[in-house]
PDB file of N, CA and C in Angstrom:
ATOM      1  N   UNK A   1     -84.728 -70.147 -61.942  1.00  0.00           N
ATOM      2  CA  UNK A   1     -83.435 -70.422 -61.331  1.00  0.00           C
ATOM      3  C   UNK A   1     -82.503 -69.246 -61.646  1.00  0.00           C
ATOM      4  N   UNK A   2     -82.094 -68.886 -60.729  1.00  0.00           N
ATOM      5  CA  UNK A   2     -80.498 -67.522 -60.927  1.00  0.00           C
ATOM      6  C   UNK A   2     -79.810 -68.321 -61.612  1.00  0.00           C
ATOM      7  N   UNK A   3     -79.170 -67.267 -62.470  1.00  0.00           N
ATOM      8  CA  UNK A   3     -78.196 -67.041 -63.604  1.00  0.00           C
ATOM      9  C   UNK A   3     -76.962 -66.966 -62.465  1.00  0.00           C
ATOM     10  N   UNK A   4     -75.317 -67.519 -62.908  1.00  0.00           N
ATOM     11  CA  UNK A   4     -74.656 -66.647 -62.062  1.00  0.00           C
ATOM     12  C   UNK A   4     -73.569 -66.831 -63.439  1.00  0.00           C
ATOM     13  N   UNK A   5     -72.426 -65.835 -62.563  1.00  0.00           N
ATOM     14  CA  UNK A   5     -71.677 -65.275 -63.465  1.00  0.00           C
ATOM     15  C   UNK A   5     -70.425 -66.401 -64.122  1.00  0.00           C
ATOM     16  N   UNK A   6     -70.041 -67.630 -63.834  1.00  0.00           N
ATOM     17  CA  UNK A   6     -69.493 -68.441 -63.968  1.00  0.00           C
ATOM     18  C   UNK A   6     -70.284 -69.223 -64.694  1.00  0.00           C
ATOM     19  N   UNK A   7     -70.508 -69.668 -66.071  1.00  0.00           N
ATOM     20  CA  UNK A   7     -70.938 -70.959 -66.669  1.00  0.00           C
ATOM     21  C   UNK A   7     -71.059 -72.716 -66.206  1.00  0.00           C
ATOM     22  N   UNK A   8     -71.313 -73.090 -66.706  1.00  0.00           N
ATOM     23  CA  UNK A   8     -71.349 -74.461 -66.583  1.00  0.00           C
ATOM     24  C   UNK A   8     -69.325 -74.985 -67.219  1.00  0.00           C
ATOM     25  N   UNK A   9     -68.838 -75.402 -66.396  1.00  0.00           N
ATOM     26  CA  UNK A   9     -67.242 -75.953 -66.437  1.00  0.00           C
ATOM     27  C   UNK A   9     -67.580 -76.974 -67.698  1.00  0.00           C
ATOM     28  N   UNK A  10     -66.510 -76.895 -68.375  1.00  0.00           N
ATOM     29  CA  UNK A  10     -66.015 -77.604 -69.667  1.00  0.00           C
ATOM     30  C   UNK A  10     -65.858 -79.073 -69.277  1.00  0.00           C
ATOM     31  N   UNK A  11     -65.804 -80.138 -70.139  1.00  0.00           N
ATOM     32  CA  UNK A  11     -65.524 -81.256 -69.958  1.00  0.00           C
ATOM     33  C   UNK A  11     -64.197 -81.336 -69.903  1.00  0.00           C
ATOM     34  N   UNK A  12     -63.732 -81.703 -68.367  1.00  0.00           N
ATOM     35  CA  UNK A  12     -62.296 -82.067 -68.331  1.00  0.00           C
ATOM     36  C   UNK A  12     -61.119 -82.982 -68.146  1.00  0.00           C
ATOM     37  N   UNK A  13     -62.245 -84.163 -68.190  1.00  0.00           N
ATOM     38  CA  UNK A  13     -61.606 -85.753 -68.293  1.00  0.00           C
ATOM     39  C   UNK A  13     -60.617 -85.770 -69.283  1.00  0.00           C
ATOM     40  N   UNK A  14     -59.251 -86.164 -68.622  1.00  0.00           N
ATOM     41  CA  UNK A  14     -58.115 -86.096 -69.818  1.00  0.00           C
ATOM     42  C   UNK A  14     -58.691 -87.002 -70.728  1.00  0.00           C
ATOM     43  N   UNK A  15     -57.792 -87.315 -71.629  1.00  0.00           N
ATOM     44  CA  UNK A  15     -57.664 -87.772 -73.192  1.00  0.00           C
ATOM     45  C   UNK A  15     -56.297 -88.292 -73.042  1.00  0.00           C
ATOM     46  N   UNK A  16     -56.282 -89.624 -73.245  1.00  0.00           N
ATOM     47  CA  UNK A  16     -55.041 -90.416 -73.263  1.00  0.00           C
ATOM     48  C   UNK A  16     -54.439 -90.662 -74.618  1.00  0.00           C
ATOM     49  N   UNK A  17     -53.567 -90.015 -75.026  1.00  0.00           N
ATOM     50  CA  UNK A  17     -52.755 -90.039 -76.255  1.00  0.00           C
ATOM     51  C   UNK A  17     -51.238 -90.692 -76.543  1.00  0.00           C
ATOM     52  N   UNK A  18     -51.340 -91.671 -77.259  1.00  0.00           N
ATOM     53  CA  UNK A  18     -49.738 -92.124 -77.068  1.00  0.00           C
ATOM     54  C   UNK A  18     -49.313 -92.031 -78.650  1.00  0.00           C
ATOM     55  N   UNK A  19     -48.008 -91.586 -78.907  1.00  0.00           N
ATOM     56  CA  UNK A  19     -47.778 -90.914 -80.093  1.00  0.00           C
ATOM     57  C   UNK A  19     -45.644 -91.604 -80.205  1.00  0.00           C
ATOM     58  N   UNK A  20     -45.528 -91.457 -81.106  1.00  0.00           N
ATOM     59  CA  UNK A  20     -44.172 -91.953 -81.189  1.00  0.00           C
ATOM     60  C   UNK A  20     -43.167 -90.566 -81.530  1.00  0.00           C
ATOM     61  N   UNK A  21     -42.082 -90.201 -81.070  1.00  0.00           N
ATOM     62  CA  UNK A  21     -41.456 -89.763 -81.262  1.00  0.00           C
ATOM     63  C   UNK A  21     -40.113 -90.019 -81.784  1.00  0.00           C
ATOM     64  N   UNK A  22     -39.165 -89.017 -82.354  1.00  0.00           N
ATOM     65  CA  UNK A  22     -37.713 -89.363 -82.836  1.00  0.00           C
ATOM     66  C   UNK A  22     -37.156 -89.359 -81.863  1.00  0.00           C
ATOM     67  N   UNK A  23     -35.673 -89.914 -82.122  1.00  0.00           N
ATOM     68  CA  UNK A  23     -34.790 -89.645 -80.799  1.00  0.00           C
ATOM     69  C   UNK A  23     -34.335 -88.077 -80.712  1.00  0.00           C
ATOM     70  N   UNK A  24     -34.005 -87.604 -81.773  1.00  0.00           N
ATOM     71  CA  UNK A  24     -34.039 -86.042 -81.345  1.00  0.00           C
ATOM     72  C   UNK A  24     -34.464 -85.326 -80.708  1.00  0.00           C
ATOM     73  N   UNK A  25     -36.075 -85.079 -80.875  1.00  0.00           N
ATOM     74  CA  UNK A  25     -37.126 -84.618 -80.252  1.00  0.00           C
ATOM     75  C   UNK A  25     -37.067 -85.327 -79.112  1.00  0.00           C
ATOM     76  N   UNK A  26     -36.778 -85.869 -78.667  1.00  0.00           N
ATOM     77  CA  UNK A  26     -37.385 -87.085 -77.363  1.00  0.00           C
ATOM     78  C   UNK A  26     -35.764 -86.587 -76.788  1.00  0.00           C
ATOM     79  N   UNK A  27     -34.974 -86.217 -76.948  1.00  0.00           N
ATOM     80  CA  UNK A  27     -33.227 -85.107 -76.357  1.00  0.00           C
ATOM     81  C   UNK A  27     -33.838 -83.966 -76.110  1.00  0.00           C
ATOM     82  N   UNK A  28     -34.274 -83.340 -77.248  1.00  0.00           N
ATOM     83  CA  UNK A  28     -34.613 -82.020 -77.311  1.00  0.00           C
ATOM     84  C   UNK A  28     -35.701 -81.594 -75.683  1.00  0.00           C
ATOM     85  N   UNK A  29     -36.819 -82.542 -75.742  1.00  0.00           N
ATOM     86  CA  UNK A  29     -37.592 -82.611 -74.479  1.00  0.00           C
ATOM     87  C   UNK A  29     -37.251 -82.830 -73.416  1.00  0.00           C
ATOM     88  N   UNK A  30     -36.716 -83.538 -72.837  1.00  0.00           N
ATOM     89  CA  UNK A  30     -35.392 -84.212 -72.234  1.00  0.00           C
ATOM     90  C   UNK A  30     -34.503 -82.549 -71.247  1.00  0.00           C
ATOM     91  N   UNK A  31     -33.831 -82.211 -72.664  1.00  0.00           N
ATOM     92  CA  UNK A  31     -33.204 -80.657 -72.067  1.00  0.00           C
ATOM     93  C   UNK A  31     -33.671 -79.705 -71.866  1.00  0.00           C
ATOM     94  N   UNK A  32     -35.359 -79.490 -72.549  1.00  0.00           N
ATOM     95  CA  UNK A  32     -36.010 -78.523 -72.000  1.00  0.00           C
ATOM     96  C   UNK A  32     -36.676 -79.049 -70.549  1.00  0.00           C
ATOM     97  N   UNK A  33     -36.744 -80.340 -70.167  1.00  0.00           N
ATOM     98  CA  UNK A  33     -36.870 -80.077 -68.640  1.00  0.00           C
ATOM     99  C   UNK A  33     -36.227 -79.778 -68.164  1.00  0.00           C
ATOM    100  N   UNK A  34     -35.046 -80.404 -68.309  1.00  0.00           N
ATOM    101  CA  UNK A  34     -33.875 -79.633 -67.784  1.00  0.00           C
ATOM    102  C   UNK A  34     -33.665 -78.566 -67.444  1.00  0.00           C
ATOM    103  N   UNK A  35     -34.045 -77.319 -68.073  1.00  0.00           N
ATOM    104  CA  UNK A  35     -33.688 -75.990 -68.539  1.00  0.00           C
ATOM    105  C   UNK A  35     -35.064 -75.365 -67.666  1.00  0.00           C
ATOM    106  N   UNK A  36     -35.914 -76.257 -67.443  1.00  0.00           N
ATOM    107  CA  UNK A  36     -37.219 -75.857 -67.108  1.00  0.00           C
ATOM    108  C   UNK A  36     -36.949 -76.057 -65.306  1.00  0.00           C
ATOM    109  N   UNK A  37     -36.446 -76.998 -64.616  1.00  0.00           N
ATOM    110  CA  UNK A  37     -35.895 -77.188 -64.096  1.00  0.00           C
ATOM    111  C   UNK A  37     -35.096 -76.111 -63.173  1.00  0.00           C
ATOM    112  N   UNK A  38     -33.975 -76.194 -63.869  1.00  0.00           N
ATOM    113  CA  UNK A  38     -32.993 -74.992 -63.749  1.00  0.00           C
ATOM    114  C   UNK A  38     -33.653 -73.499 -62.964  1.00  0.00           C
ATOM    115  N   UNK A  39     -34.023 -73.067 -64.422  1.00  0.00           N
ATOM    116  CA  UNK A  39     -35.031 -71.920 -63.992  1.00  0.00           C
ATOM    117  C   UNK A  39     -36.250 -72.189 -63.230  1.00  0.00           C
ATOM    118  N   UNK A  40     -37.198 -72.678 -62.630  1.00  0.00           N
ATOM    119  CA  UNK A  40     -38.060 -72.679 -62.305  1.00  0.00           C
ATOM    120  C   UNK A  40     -37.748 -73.063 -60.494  1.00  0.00           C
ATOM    121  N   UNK A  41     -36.528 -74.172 -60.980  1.00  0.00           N
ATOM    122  CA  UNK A  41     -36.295 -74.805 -59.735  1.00  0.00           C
ATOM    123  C   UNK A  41     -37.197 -76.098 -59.033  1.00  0.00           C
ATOM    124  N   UNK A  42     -38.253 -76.642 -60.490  1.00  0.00           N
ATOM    125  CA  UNK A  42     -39.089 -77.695 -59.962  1.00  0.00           C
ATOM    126  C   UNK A  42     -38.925 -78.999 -60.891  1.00  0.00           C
ATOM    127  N   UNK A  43     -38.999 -79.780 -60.357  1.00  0.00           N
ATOM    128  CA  UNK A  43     -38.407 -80.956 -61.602  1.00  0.00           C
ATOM    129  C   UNK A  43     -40.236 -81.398 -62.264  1.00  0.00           C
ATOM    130  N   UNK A  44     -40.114 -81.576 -63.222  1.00  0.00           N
ATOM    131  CA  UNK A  44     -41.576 -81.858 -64.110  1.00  0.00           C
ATOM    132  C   UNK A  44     -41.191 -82.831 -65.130  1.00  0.00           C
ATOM    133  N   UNK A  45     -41.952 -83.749 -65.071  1.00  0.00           N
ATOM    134  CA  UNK A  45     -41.946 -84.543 -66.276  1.00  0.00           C
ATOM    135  C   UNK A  45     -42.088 -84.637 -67.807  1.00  0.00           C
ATOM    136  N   UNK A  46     -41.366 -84.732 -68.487  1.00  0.00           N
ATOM    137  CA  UNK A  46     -41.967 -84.210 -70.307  1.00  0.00           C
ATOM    138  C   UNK A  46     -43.401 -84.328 -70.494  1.00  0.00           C
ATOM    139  N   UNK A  47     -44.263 -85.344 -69.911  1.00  0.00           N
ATOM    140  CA  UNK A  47     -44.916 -85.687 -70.051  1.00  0.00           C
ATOM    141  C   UNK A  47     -46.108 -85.124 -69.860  1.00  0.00           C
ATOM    142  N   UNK A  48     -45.461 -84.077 -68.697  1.00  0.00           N
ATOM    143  CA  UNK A  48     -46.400 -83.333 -68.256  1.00  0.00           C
ATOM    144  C   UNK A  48     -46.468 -81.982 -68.557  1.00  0.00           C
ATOM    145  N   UNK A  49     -45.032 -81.635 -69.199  1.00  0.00           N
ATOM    146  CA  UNK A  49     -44.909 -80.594 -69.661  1.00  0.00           C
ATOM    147  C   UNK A  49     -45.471 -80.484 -71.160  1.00  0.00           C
ATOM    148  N   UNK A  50     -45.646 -81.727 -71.670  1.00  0.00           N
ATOM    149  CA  UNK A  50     -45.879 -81.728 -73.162  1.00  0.00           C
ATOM    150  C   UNK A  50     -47.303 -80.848 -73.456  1.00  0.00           C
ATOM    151  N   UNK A  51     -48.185 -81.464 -72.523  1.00  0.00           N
ATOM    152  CA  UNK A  51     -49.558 -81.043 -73.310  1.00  0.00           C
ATOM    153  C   UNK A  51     -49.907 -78.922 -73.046  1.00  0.00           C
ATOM    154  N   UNK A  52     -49.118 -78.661 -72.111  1.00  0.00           N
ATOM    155  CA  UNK A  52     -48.728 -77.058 -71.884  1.00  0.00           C
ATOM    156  C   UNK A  52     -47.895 -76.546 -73.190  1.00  0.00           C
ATOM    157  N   UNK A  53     -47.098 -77.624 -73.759  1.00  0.00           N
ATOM    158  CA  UNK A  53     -46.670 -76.714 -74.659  1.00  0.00           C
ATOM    159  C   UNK A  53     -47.362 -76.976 -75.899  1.00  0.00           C
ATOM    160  N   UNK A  54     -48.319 -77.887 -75.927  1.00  0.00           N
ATOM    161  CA  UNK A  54     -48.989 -77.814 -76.682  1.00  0.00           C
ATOM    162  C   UNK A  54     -49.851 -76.680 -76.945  1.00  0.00           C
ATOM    163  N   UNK A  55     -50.960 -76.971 -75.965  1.00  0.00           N
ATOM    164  CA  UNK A  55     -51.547 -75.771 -75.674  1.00  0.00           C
ATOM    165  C   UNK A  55     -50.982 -74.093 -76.213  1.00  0.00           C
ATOM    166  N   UNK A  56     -49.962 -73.835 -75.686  1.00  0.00           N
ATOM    167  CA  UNK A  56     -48.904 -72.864 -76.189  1.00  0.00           C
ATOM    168  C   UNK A  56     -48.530 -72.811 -77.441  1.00  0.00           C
ATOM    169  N   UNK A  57     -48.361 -73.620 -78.075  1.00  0.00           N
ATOM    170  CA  UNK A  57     -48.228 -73.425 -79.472  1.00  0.00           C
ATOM    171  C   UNK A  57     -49.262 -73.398 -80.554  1.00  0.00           C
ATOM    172  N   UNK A  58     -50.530 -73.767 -79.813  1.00  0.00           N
ATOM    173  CA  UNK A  58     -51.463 -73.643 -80.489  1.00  0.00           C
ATOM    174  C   UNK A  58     -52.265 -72.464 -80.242  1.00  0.00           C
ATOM    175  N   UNK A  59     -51.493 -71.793 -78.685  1.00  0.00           N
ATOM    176  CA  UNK A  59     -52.568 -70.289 -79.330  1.00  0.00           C
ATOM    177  C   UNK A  59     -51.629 -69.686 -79.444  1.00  0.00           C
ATOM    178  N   UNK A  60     -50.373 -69.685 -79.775  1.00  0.00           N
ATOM    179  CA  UNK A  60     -49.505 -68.999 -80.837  1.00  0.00           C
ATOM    180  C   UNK A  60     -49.711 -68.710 -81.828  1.00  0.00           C
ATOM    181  N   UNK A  61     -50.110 -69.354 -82.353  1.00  0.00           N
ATOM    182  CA  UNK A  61     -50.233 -69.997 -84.008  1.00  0.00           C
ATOM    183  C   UNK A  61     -51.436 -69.073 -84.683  1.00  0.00           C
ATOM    184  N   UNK A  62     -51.212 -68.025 -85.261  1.00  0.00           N
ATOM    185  CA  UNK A  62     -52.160 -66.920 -85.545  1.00  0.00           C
ATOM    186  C   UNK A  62     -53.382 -67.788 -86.896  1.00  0.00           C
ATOM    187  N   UNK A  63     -52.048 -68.437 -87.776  1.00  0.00           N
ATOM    188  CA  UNK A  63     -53.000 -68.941 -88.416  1.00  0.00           C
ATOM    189  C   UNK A  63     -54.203 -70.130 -87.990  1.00  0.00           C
ATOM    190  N   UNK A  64     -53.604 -70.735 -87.220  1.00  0.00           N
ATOM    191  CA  UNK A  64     -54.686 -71.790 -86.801  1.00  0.00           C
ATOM    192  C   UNK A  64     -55.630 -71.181 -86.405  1.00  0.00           C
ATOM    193  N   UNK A  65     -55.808 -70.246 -85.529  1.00  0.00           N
ATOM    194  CA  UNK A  65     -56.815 -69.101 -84.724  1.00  0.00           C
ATOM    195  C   UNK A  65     -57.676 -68.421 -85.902  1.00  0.00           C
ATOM    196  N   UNK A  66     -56.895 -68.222 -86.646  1.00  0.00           N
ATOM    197  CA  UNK A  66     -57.789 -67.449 -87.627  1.00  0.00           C
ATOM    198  C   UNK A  66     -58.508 -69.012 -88.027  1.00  0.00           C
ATOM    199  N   UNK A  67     -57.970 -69.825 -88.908  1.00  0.00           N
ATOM    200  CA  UNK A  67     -58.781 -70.744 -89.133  1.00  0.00           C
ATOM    201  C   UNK A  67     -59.825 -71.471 -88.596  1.00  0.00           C
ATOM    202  N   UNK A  68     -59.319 -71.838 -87.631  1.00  0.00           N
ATOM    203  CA  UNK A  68     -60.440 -72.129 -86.302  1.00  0.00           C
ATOM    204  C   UNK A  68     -61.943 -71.111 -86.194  1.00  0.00           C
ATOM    205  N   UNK A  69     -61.088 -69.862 -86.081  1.00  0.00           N
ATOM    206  CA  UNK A  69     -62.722 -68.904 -86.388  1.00  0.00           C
ATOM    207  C   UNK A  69     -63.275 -69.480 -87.285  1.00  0.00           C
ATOM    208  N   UNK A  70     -62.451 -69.354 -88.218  1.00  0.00           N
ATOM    209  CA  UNK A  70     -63.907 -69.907 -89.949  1.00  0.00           C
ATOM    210  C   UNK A  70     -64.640 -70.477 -89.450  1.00  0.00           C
ATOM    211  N   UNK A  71     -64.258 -72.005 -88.938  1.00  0.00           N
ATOM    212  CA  UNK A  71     -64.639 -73.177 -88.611  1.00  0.00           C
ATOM    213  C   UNK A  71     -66.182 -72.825 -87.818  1.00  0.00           C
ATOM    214  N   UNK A  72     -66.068 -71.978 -86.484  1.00  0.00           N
ATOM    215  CA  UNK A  72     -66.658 -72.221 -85.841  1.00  0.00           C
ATOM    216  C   UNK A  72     -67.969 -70.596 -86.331  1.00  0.00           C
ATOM    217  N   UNK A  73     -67.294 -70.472 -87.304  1.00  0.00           N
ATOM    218  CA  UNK A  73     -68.752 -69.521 -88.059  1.00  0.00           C
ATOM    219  C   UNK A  73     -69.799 -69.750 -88.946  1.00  0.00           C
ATOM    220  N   UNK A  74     -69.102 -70.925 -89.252  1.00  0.00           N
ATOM    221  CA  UNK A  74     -69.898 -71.510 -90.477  1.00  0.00           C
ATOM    222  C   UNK A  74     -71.479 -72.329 -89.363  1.00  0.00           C
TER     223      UNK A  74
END
């Protein structure tokens, strides 16, 4: 069978997570749609914006990355 240059696609069935937040954070999210909004000019839900900034902060995060390597050398 040919090889081609695209792999076999990742498993991408979401993952349903429900988590509690403060009221701060839950403002704070709130005004970054807002702001997201604004600039972008598209209205989006926290909800939907949440797991992007997740994502985002986790390959920010130099240390986690480094750690994560360990992980996946051992």
């Amino acid at each position: 069978m040919p090889e081609l240059k695209l792999s076999k696609l990742p498993d991408r069935t979401p993952v349903k997570l429900t988590i509690s937040i403060t009221p701060d954070l839950n403002q704070a999210l709130s005004v970054y749609a807002d702001i997201y909004r604004e600039l972008y000019g598209q209205t989006e839900a926290v909800t939907d914006l949440i797991p992007h900034m997740l994502r985002a902060f986790l390959e920010g995060d130099r240390g986690f990355a480094k750690a994560r390597q360990g992980r996946s050398a051992s």
